[in-house]
C-alpha atoms as a PDB file:
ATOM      1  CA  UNK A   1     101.109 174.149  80.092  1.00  0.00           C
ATOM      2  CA  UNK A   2      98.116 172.154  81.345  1.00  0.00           C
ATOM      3  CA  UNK A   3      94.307 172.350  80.049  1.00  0.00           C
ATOM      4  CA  UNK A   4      91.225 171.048  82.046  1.00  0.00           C
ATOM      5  CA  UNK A   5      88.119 169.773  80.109  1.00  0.00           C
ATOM      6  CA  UNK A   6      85.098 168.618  81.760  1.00  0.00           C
ATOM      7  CA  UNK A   7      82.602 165.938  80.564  1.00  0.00           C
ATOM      8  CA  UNK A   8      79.174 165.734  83.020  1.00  0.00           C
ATOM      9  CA  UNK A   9      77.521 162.868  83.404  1.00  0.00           C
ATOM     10  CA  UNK A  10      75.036 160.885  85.997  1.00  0.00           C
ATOM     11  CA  UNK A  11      72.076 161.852  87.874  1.00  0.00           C
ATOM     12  CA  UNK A  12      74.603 164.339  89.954  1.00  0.00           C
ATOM     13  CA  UNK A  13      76.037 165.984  87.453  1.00  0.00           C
ATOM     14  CA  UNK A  14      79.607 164.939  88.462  1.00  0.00           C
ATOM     15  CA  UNK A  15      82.538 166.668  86.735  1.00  0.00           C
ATOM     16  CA  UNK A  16      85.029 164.237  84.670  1.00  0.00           C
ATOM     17  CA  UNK A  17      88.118 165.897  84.881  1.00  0.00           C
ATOM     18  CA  UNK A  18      90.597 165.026  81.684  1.00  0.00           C
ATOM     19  CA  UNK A  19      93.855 166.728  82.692  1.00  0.00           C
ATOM     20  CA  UNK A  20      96.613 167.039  79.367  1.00  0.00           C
ATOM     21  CA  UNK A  21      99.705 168.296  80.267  1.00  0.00           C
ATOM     22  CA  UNK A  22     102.242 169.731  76.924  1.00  0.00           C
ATOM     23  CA  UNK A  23     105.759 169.375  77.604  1.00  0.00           C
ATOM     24  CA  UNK A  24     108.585 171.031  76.352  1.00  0.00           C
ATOM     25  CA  UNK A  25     109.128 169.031  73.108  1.00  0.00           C
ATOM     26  CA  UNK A  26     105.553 169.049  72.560  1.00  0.00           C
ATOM     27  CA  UNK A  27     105.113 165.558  74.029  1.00  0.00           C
ATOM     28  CA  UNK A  28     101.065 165.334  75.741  1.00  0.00           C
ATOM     29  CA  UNK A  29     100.105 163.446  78.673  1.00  0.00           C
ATOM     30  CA  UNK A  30      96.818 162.951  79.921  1.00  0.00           C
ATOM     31  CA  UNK A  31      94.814 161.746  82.885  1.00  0.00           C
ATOM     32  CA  UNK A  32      91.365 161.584  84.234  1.00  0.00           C
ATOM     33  CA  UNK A  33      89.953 162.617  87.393  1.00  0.00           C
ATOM     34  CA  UNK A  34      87.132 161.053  88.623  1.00  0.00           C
ATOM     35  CA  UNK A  35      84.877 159.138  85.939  1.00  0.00           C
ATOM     36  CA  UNK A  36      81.423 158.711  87.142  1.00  0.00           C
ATOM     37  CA  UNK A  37      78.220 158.216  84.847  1.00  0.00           C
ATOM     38  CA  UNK A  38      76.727 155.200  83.346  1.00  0.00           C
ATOM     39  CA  UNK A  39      78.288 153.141  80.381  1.00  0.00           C
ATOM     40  CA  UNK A  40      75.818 155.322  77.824  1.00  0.00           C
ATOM     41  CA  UNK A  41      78.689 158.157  78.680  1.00  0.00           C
ATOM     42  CA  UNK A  42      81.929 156.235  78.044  1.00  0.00           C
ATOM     43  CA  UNK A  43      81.446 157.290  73.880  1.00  0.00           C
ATOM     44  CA  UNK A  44      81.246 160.814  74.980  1.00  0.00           C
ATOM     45  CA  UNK A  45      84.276 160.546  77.345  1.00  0.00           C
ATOM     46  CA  UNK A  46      86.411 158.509  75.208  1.00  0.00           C
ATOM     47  CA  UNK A  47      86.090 160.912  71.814  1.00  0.00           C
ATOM     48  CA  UNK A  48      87.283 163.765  74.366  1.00  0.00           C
ATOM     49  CA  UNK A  49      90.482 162.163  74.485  1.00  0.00           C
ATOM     50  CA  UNK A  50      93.528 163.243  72.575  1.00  0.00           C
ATOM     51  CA  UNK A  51      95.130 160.024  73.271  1.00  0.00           C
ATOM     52  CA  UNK A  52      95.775 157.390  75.618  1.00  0.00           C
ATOM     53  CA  UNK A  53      94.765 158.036  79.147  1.00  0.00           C
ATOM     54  CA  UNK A  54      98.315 157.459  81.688  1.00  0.00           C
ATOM     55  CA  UNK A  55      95.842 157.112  84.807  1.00  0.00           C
ATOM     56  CA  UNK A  56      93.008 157.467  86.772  1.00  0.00           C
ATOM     57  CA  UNK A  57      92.933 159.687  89.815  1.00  0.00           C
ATOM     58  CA  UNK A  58      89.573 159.265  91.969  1.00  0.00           C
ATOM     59  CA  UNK A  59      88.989 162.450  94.204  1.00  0.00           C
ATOM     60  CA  UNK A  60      86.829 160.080  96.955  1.00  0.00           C
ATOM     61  CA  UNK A  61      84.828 156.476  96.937  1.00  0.00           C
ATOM     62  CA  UNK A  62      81.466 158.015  95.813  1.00  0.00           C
ATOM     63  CA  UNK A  63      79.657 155.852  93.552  1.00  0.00           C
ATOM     64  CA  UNK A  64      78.724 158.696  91.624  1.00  0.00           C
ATOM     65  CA  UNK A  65      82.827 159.957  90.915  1.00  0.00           C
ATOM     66  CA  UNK A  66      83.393 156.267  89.965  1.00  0.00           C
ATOM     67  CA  UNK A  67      80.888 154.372  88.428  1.00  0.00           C
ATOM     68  CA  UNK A  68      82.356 154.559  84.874  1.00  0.00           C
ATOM     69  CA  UNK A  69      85.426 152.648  85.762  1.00  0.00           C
ATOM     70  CA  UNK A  70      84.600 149.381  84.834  1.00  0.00           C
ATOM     71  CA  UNK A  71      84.366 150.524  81.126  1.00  0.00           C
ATOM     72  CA  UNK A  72      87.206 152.783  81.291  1.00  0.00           C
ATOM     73  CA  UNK A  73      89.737 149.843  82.447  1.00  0.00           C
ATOM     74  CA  UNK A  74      88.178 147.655  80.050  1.00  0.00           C
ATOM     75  CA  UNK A  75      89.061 150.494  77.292  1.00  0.00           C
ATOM     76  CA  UNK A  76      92.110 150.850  79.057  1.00  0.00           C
ATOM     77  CA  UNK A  77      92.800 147.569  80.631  1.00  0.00           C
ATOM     78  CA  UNK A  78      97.085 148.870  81.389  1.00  0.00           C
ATOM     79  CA  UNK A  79      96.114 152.263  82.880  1.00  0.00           C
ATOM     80  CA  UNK A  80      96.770 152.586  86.749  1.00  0.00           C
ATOM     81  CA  UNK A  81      93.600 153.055  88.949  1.00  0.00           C
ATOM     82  CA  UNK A  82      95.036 155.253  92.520  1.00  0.00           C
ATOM     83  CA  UNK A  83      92.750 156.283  95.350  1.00  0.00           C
ATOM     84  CA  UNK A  84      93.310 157.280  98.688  1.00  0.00           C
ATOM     85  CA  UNK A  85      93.787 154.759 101.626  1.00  0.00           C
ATOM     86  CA  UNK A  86      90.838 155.323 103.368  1.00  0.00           C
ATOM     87  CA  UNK A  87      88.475 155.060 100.771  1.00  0.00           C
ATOM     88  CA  UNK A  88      90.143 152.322  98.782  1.00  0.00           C
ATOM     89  CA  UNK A  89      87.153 150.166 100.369  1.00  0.00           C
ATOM     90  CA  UNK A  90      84.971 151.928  97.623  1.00  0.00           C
ATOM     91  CA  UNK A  91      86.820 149.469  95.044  1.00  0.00           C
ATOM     92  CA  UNK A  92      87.009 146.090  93.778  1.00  0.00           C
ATOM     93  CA  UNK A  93      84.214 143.092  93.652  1.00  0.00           C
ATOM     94  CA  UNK A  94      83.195 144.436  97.725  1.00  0.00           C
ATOM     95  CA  UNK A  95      82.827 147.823  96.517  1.00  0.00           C
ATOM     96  CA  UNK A  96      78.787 147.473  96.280  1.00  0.00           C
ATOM     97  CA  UNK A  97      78.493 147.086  99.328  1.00  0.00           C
ATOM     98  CA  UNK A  98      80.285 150.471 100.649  1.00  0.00           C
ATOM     99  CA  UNK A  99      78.356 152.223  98.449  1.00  0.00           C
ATOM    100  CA  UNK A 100      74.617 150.075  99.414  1.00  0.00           C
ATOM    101  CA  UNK A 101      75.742 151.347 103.608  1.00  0.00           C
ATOM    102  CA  UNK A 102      77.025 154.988 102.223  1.00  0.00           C
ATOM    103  CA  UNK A 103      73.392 155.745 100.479  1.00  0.00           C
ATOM    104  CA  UNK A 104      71.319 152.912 102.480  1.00  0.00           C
ATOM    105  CA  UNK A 105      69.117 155.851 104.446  1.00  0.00           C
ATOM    106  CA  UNK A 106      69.337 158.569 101.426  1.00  0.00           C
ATOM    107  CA  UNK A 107      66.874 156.778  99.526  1.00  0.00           C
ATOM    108  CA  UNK A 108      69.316 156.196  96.103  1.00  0.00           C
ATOM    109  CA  UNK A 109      69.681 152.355  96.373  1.00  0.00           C
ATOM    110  CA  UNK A 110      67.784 151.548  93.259  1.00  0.00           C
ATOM    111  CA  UNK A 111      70.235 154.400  91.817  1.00  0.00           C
ATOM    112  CA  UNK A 112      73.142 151.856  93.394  1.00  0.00           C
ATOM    113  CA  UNK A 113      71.830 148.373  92.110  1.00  0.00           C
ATOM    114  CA  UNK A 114      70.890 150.342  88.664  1.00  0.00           C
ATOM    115  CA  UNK A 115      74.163 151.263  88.439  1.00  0.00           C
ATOM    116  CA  UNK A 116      75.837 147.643  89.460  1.00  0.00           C
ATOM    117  CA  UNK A 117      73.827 146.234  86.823  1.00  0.00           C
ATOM    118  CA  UNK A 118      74.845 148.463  84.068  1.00  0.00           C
ATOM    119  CA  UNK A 119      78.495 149.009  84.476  1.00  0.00           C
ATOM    120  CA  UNK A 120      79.910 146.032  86.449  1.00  0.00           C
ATOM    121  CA  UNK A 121      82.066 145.144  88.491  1.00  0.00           C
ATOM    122  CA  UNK A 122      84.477 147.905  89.910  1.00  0.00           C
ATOM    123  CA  UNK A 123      88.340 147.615  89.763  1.00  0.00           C
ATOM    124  CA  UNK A 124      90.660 147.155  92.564  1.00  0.00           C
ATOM    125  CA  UNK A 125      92.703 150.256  93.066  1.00  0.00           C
ATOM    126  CA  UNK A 126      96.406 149.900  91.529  1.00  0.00           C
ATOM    127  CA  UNK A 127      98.219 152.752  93.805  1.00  0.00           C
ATOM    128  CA  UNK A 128      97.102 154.366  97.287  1.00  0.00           C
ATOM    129  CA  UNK A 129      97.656 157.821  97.807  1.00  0.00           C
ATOM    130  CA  UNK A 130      98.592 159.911 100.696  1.00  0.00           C
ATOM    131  CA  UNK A 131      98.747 163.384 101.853  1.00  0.00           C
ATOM    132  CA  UNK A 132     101.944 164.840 100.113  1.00  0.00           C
ATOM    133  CA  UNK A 133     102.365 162.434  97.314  1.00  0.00           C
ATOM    134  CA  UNK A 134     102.867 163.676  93.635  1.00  0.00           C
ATOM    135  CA  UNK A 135     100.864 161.543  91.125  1.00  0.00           C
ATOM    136  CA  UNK A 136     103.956 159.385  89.703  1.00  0.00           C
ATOM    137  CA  UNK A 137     103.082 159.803  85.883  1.00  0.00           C
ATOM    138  CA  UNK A 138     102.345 163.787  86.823  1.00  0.00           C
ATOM    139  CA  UNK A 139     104.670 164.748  89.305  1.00  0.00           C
ATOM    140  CA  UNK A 140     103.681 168.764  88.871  1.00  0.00           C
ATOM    141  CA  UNK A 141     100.490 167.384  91.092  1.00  0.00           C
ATOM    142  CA  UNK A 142     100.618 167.218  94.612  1.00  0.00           C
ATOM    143  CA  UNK A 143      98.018 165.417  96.970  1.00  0.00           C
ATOM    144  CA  UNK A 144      96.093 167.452  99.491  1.00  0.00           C
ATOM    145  CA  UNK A 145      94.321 164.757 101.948  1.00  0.00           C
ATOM    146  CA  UNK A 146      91.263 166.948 102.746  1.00  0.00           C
ATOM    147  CA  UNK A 147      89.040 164.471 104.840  1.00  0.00           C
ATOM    148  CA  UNK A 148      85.507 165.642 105.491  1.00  0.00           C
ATOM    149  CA  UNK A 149      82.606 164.762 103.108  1.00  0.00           C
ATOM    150  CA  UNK A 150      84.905 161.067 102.884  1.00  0.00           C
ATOM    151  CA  UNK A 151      87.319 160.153 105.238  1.00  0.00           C
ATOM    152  CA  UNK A 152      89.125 159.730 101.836  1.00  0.00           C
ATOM    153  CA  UNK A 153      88.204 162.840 100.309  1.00  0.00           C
ATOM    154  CA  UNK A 154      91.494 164.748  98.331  1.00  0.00           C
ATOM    155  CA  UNK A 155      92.802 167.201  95.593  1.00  0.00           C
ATOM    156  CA  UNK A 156      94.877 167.754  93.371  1.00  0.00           C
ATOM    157  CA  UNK A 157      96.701 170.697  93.397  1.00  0.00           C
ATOM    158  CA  UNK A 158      99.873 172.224  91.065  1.00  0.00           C
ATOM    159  CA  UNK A 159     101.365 174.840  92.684  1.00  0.00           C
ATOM    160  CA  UNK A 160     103.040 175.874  89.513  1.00  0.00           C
ATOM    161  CA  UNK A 161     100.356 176.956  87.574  1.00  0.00           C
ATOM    162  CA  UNK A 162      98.105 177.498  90.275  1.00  0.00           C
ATOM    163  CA  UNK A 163      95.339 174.981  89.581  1.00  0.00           C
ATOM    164  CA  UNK A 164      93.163 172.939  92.083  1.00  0.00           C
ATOM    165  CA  UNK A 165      90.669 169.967  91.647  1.00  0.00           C
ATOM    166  CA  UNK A 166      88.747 170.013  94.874  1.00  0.00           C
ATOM    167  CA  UNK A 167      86.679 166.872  94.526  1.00  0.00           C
ATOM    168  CA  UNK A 168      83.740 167.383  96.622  1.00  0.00           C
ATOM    169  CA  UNK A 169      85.517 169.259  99.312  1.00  0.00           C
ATOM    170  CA  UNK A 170      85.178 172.938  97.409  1.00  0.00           C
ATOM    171  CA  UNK A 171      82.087 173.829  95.641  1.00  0.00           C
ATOM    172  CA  UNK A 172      81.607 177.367  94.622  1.00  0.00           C
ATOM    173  CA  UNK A 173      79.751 178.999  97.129  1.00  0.00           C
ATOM    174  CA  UNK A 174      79.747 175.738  99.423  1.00  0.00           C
ATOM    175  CA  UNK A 175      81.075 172.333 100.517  1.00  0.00           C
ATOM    176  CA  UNK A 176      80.236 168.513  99.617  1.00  0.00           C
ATOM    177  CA  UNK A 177      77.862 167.228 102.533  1.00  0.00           C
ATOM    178  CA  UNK A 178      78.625 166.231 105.409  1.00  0.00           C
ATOM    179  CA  UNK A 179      75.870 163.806 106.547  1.00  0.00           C
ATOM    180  CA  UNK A 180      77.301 160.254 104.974  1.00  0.00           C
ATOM    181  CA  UNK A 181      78.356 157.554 107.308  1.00  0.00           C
ATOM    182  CA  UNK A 182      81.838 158.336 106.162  1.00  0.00           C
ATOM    183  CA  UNK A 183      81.409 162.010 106.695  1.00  0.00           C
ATOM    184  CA  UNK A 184      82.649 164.572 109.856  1.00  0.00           C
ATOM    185  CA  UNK A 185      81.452 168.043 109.576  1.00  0.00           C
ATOM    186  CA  UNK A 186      84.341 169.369 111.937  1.00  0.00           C
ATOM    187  CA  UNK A 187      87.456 167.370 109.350  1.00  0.00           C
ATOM    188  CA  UNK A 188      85.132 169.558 106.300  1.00  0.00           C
ATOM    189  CA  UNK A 189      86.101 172.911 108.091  1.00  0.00           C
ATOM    190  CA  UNK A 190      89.707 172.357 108.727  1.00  0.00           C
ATOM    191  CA  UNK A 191      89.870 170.793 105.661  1.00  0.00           C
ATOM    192  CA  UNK A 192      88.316 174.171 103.954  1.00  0.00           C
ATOM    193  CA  UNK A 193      90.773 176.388 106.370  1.00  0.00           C
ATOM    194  CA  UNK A 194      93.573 174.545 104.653  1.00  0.00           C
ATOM    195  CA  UNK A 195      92.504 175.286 100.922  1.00  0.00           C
ATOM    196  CA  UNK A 196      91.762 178.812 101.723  1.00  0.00           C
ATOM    197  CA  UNK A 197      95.358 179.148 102.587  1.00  0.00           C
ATOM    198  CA  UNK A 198      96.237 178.740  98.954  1.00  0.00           C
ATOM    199  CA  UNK A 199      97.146 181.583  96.745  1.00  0.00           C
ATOM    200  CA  UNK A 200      93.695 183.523  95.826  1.00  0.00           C
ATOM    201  CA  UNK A 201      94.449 183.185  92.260  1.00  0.00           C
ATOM    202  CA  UNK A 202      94.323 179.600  92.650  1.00  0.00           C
ATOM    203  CA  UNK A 203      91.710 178.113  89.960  1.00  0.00           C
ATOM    204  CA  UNK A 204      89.203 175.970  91.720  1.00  0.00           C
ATOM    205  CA  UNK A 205      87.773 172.677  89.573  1.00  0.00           C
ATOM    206  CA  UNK A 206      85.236 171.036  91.027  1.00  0.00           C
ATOM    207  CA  UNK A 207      83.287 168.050  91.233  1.00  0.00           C
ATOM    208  CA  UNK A 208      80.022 169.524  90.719  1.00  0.00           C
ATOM    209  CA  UNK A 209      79.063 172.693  89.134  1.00  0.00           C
ATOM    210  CA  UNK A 210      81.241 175.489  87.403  1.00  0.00           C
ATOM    211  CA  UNK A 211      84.520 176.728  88.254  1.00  0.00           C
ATOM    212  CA  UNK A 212      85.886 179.117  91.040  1.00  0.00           C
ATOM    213  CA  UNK A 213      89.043 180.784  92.430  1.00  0.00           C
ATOM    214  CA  UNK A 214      90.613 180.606  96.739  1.00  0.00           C
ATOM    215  CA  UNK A 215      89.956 184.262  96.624  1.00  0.00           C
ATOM    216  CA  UNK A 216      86.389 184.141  95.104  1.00  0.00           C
ATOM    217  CA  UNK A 217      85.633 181.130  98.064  1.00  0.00           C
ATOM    218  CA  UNK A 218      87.603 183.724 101.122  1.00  0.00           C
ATOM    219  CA  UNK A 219      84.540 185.601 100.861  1.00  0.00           C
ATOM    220  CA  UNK A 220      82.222 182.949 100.501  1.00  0.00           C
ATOM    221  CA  UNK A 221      83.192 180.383 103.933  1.00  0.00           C
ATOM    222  CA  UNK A 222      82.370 183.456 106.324  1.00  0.00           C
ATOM    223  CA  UNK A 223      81.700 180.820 109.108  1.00  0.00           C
ATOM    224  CA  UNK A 224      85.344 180.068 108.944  1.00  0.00           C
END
């Protein structure tokens, strides 16, 4: 059985994801999903946490889905970091400057530097993911590489229980943007014609706003 918890944090409102999965012999695991806010937010983060965190999982290289790693590895200094390949550039001591060119003509780069300041430096990435993988300490999760508001951009999906975390590819009602230097309006619609293929039961957790289902979103992307 798995449970999804959300903490919100930053000027976006980005969702936290902390995934615990219960085994058969009542064993828990638990992983997060995207970690973005400032270092004020790592208290109420941390005292979600049933125990140890066994990973981090970032949906894409926004600044705004990662900015709380710094404090989170230095919490957790042994707990893997995995991103996809093509925005592992959003990580380690270059990882600024990705994220000054991402928001450079969007008018947040005193949100960037603010955020450098307070949190640090960001880690390097300790496993690349790919389209098809299963996260290695939670194999019931499969990776869905669903390029379009990053050339990065995935989710997580368990077919099993019928669960998605759709980064900022799925919104309810909408998409993530598509108007980024990294971003390609035309990889966001195929990308979107692939998750509405999933069963319509499928739970949608996103990484802004509230929750949805595939079948709630089929009526939704009518320009599909």
């Amino acid at each position: 059985m798995t449970h999804l918890d959300s903490v919100v944090a930053g000027p976006f409102e980005t969702n936290t994801w902390i995934v615990s999965e219960e085994t058969a012999d009542g064993h828990t695991t638990l992983f997060i999903v995207d970690a973005g806010g400032s270092s004020a937010d790592l208290t109420a983060l941390t005292d979600r946490l049933a125990t140890a965190p066994c990973g981090f999982v970032l949906t894409h290289g926004h600044l705004d889905h990662l900015s709380l790693l710094p404090a989170l590895k230095q919490k957790y200094p042994d707990m893997p970091v995995y991103i996809h390949e093509d925005d592992a550039l959003a990580l380690g001591p270059a990882g600024y400057d990705y994220h000054h060119q991402t928001f450079e003509n969007k008018g947040l780069i005193p949100w960037v530097v603010v955020t450098e300041q307070d949190t640090g430096v960001l880690p390097e990435p300790d496993g690349i993911l790919h389209d098809g993988d299963v996260l290695p300490f939670a194999p019931a999760w499969k990776i869905l590489h669903t390029p379009g508001h990053t050339r990065g951009c995935i989710c997580l999906y368990n077919e099993a229980e019928h669960l998605l975390i759709s980064g900022d590819t799925m919104f309810r009602g909408t998409c993530g943007r598509t108007d980024l230097p990294a971003s390609d309006s035309h990889d966001m619609k195929l990308s979107l014609q692939r998750l509405l293929q999933l069963p319509a039961d499928t739970r949608v957790y996103p990484g802004h706003g509230s929750t949805t289902t595939i079948g709630e979103e089929i009526e939704t992307y009518c320009f599909l």
